[in-house]
N, C-alpha and C. Protein backbone atom coordinates (compact mmCIF):
# COMPACT_ATOMS: atom_id res chain seq x y z
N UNK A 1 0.85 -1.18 0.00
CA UNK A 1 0.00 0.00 0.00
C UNK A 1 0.89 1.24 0.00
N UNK A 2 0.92 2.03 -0.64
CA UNK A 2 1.43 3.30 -0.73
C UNK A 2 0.29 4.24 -0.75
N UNK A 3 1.02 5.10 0.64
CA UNK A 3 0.27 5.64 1.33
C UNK A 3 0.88 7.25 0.49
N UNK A 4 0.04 8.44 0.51
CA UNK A 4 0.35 9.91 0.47
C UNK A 4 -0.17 10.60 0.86
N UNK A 5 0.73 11.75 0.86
CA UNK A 5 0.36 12.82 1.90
C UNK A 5 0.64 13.94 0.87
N UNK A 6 -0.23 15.21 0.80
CA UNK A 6 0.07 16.71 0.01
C UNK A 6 0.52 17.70 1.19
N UNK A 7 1.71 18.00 0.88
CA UNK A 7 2.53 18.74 1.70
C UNK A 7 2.24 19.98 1.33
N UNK A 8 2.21 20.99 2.56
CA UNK A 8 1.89 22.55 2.28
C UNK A 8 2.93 23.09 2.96
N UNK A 9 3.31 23.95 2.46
CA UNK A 9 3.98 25.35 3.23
C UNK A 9 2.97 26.66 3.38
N UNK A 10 2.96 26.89 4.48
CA UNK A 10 1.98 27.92 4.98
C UNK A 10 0.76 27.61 4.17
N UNK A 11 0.28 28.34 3.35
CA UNK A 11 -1.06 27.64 2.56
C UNK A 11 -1.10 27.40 1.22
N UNK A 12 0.34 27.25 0.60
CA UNK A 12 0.26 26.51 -0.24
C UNK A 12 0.79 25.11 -0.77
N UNK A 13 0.25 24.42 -1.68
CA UNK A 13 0.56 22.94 -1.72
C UNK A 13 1.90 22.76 -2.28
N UNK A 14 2.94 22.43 -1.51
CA UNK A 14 4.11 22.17 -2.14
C UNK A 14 4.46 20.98 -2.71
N UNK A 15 3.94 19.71 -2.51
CA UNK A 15 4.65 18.84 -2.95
C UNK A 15 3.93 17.45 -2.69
N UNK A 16 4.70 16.32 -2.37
CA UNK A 16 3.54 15.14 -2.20
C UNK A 16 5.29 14.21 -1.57
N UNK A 17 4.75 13.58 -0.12
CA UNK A 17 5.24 12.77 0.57
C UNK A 17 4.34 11.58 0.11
N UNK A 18 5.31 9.79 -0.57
CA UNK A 18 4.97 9.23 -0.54
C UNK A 18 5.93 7.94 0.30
N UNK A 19 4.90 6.80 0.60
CA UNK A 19 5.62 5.60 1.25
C UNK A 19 6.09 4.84 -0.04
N UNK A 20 7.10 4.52 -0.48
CA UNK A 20 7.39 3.62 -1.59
C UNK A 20 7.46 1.81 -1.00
N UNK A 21 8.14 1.36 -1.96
CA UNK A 21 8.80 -0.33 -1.66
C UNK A 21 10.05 0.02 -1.11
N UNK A 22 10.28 0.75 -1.63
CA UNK A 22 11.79 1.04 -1.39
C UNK A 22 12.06 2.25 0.40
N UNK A 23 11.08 2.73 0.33
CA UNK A 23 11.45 3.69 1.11
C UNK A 23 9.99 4.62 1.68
N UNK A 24 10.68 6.23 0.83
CA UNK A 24 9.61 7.02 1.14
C UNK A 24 10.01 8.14 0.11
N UNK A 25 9.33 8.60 -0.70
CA UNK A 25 9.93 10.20 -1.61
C UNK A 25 9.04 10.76 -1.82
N UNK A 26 9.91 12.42 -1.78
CA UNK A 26 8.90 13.25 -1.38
C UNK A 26 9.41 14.71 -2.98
N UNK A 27 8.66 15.11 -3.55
CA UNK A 27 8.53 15.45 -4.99
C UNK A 27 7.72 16.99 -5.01
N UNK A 28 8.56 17.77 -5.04
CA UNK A 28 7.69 19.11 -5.19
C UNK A 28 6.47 19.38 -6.48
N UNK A 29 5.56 20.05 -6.09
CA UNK A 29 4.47 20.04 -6.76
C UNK A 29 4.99 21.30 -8.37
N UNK A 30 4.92 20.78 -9.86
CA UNK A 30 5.17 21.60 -10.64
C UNK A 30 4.89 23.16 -10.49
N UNK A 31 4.03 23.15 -10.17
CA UNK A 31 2.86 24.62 -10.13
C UNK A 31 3.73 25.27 -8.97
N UNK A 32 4.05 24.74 -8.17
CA UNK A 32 4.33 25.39 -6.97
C UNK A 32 6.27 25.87 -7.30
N UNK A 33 6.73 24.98 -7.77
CA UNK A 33 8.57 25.12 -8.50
C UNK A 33 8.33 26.45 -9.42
N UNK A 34 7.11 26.91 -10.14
CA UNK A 34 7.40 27.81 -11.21
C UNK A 34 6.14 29.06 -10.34
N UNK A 35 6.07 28.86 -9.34
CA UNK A 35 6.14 30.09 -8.70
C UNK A 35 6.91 31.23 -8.43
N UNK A 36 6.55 32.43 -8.54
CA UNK A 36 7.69 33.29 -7.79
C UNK A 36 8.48 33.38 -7.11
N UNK A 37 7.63 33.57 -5.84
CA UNK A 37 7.81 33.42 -4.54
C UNK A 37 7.57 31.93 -4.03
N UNK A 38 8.72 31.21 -3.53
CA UNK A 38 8.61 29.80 -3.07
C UNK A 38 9.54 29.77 -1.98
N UNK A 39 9.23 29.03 -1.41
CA UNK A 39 10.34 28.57 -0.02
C UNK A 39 10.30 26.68 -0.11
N UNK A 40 12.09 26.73 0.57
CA UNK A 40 11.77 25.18 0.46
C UNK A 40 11.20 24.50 1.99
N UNK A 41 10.61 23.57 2.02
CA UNK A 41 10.32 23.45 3.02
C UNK A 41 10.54 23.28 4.26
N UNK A 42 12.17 22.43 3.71
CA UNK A 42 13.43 22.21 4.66
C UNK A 42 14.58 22.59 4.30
N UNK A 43 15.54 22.77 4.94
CA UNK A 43 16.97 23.20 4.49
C UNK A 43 17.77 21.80 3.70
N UNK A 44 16.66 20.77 4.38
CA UNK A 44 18.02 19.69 4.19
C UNK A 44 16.85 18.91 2.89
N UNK A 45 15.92 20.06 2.24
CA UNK A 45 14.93 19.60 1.30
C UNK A 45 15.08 20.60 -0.22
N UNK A 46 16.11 21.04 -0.47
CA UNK A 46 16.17 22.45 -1.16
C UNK A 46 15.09 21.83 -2.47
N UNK A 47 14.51 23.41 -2.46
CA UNK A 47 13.91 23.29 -3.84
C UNK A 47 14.76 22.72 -5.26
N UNK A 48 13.60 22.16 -5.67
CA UNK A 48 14.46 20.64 -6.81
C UNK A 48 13.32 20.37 -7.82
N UNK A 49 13.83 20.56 -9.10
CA UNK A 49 12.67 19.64 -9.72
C UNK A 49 12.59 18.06 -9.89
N UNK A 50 13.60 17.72 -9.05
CA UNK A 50 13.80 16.16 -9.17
C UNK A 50 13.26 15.26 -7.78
N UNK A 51 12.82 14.30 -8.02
CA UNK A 51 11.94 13.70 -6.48
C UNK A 51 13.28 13.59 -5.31
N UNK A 52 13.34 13.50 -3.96
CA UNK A 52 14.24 13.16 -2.93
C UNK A 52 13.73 11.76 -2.68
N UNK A 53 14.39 10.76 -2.63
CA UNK A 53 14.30 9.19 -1.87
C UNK A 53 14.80 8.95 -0.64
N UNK A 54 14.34 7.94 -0.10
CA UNK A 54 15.11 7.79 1.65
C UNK A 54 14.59 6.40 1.79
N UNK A 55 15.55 5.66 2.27
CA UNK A 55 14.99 4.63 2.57
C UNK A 55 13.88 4.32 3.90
N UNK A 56 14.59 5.72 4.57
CA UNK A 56 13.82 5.69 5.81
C UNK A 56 13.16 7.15 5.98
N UNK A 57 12.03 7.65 6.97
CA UNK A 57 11.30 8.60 6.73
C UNK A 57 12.49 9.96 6.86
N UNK A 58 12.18 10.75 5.93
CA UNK A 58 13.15 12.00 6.18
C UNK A 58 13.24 12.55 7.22
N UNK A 59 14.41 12.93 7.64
CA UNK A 59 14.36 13.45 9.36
C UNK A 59 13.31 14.59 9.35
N UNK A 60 13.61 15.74 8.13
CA UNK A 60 12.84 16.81 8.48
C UNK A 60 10.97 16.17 8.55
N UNK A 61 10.46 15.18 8.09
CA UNK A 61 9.44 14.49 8.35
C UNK A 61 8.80 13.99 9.28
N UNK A 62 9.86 13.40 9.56
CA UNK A 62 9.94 12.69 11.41
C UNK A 62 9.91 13.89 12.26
N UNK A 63 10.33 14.40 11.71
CA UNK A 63 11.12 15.47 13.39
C UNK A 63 9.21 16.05 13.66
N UNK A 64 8.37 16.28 12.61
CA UNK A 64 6.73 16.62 12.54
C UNK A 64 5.85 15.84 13.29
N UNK A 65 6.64 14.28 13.70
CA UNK A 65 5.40 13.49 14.04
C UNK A 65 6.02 13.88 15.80
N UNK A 66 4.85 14.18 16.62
CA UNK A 66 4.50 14.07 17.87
C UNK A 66 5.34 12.50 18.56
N UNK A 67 5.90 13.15 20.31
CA UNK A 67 6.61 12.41 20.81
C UNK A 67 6.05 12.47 21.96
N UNK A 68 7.00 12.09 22.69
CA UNK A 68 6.14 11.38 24.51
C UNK A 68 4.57 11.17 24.51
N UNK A 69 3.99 11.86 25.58
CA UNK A 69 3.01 11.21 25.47
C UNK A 69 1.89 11.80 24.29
N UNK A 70 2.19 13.40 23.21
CA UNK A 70 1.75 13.30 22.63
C UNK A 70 1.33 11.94 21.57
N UNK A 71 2.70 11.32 21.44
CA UNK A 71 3.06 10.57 20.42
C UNK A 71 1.94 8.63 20.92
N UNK A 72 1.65 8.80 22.90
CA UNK A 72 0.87 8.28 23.04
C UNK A 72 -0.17 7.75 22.99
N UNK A 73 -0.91 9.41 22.64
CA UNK A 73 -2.15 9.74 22.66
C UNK A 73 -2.53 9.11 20.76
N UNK A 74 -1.98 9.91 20.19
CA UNK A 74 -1.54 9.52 18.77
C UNK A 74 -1.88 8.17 18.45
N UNK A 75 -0.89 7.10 18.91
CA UNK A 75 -1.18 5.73 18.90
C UNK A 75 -2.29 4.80 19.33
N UNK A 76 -2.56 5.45 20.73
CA UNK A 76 -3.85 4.97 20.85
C UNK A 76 -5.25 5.28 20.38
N UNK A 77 -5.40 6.57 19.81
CA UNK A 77 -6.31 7.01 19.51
C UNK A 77 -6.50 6.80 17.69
N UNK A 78 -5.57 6.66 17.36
CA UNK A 78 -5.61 6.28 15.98
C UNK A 78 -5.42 4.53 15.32
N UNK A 79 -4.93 4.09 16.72
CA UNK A 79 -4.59 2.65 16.51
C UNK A 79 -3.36 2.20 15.31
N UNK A 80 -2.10 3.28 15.92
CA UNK A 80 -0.97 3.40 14.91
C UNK A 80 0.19 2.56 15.77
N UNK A 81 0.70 2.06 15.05
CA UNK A 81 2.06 1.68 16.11
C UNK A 81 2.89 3.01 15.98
N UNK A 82 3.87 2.89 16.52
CA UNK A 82 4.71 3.74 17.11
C UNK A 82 6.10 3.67 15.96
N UNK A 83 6.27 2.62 15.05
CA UNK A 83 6.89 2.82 14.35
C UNK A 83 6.36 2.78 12.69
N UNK A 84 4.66 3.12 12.64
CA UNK A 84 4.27 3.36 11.59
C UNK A 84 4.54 4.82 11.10
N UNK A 85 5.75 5.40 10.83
CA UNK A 85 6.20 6.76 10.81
C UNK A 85 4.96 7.18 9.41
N UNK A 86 4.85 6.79 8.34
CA UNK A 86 4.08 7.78 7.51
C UNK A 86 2.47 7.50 8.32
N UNK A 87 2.35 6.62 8.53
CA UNK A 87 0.38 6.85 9.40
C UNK A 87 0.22 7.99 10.29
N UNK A 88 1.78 7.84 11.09
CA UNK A 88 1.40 8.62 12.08
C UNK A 88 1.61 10.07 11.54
N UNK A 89 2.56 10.28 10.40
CA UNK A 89 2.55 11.44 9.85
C UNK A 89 1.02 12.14 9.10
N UNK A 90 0.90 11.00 8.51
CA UNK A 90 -1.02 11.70 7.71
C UNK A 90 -1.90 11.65 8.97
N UNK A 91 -1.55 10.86 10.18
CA UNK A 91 -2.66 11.53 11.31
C UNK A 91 -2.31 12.18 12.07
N UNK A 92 -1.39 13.08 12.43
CA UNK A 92 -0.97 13.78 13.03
C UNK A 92 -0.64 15.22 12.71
N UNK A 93 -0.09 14.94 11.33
CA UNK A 93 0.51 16.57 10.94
C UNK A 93 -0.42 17.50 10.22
N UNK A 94 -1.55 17.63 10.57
CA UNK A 94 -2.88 18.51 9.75
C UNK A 94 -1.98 19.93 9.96
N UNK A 95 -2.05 19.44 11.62
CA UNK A 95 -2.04 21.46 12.33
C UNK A 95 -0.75 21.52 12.94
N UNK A 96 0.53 20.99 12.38
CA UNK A 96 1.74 21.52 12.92
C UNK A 96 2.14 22.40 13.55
N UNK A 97 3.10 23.07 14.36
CA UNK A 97 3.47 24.35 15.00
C UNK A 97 4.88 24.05 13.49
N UNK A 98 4.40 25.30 13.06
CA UNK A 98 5.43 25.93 12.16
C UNK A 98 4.72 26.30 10.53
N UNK A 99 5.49 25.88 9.78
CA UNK A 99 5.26 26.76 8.34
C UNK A 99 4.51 25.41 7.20
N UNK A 100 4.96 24.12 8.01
CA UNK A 100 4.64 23.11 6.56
C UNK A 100 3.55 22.03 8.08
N UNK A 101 2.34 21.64 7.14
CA UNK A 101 1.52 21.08 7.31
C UNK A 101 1.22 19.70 5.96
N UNK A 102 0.65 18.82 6.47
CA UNK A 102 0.62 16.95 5.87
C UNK A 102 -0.60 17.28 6.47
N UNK A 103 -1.62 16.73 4.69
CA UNK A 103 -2.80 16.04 4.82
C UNK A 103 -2.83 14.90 4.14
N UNK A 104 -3.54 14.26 4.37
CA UNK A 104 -3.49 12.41 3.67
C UNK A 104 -3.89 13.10 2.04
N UNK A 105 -3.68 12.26 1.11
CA UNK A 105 -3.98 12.13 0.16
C UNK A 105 -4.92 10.52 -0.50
N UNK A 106 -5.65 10.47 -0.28
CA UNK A 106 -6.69 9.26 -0.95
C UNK A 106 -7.56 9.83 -2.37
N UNK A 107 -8.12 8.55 -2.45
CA UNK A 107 -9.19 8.34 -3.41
C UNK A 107 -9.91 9.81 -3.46
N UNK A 108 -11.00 9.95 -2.80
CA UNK A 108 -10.86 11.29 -2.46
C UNK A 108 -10.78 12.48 -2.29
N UNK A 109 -9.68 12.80 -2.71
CA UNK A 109 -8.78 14.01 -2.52
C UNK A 109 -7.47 14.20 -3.49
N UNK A 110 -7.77 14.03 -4.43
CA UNK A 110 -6.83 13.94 -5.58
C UNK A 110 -6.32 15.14 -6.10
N UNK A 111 -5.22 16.12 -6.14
CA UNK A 111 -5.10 17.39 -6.47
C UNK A 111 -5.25 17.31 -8.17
């Protein structure tokens, strides 16, 4: 199952976090690269027209998902394990403290 998520910076859609076979990559949105005004989302994410791969979830990704007992509450209430890093990222990161926000991407919700 490959799971996604549409990544925003402040309120606009930057890009798309996916779970691969391989990993996890995360691919800035065209529309959003031939903007003016753009920011990247992370330092260690520079704007790119080419996708980023990881075998494992990107730190700047991780570092978004909720810890102690937020990260509790999280698990039990969503019925996530604790090392389902992208679940807990599409249920957790709507309303971040900072500039980039993760909403799930499904059936759905297709940009």
């Amino acid at each position: 199952m490959n799971r996604k998520g549409k990544v925003f910076y402040k309120q606009y859609f930057a890009g798309i976090i996916e779970e691969t076979e391989k990993g996890y990559r995360f691919v800035y949105d065209e529309e959003y690269l031939n903007k003016e005004e753009k920011w990247p989302i992370s330092k260690t994410l520079p704007i790119s027209k080419h996708p980023y791969s990881s075998n494992t979830m990107f730190p700047f990704f991780d570092g978004l998902i909720p810890e102690g007992w937020l990260l509790d509450v999280a698990v039990d209430n969503w019925k996530l394990k604790a090392n389902d890093r992208m679940g807990l990222l599409l249920a957790c990161c709507k309303d971040c403290i900072g500039a980039v926000s993760i909403l799930p991407l499904n059936a759905n919700n297709h940009e």
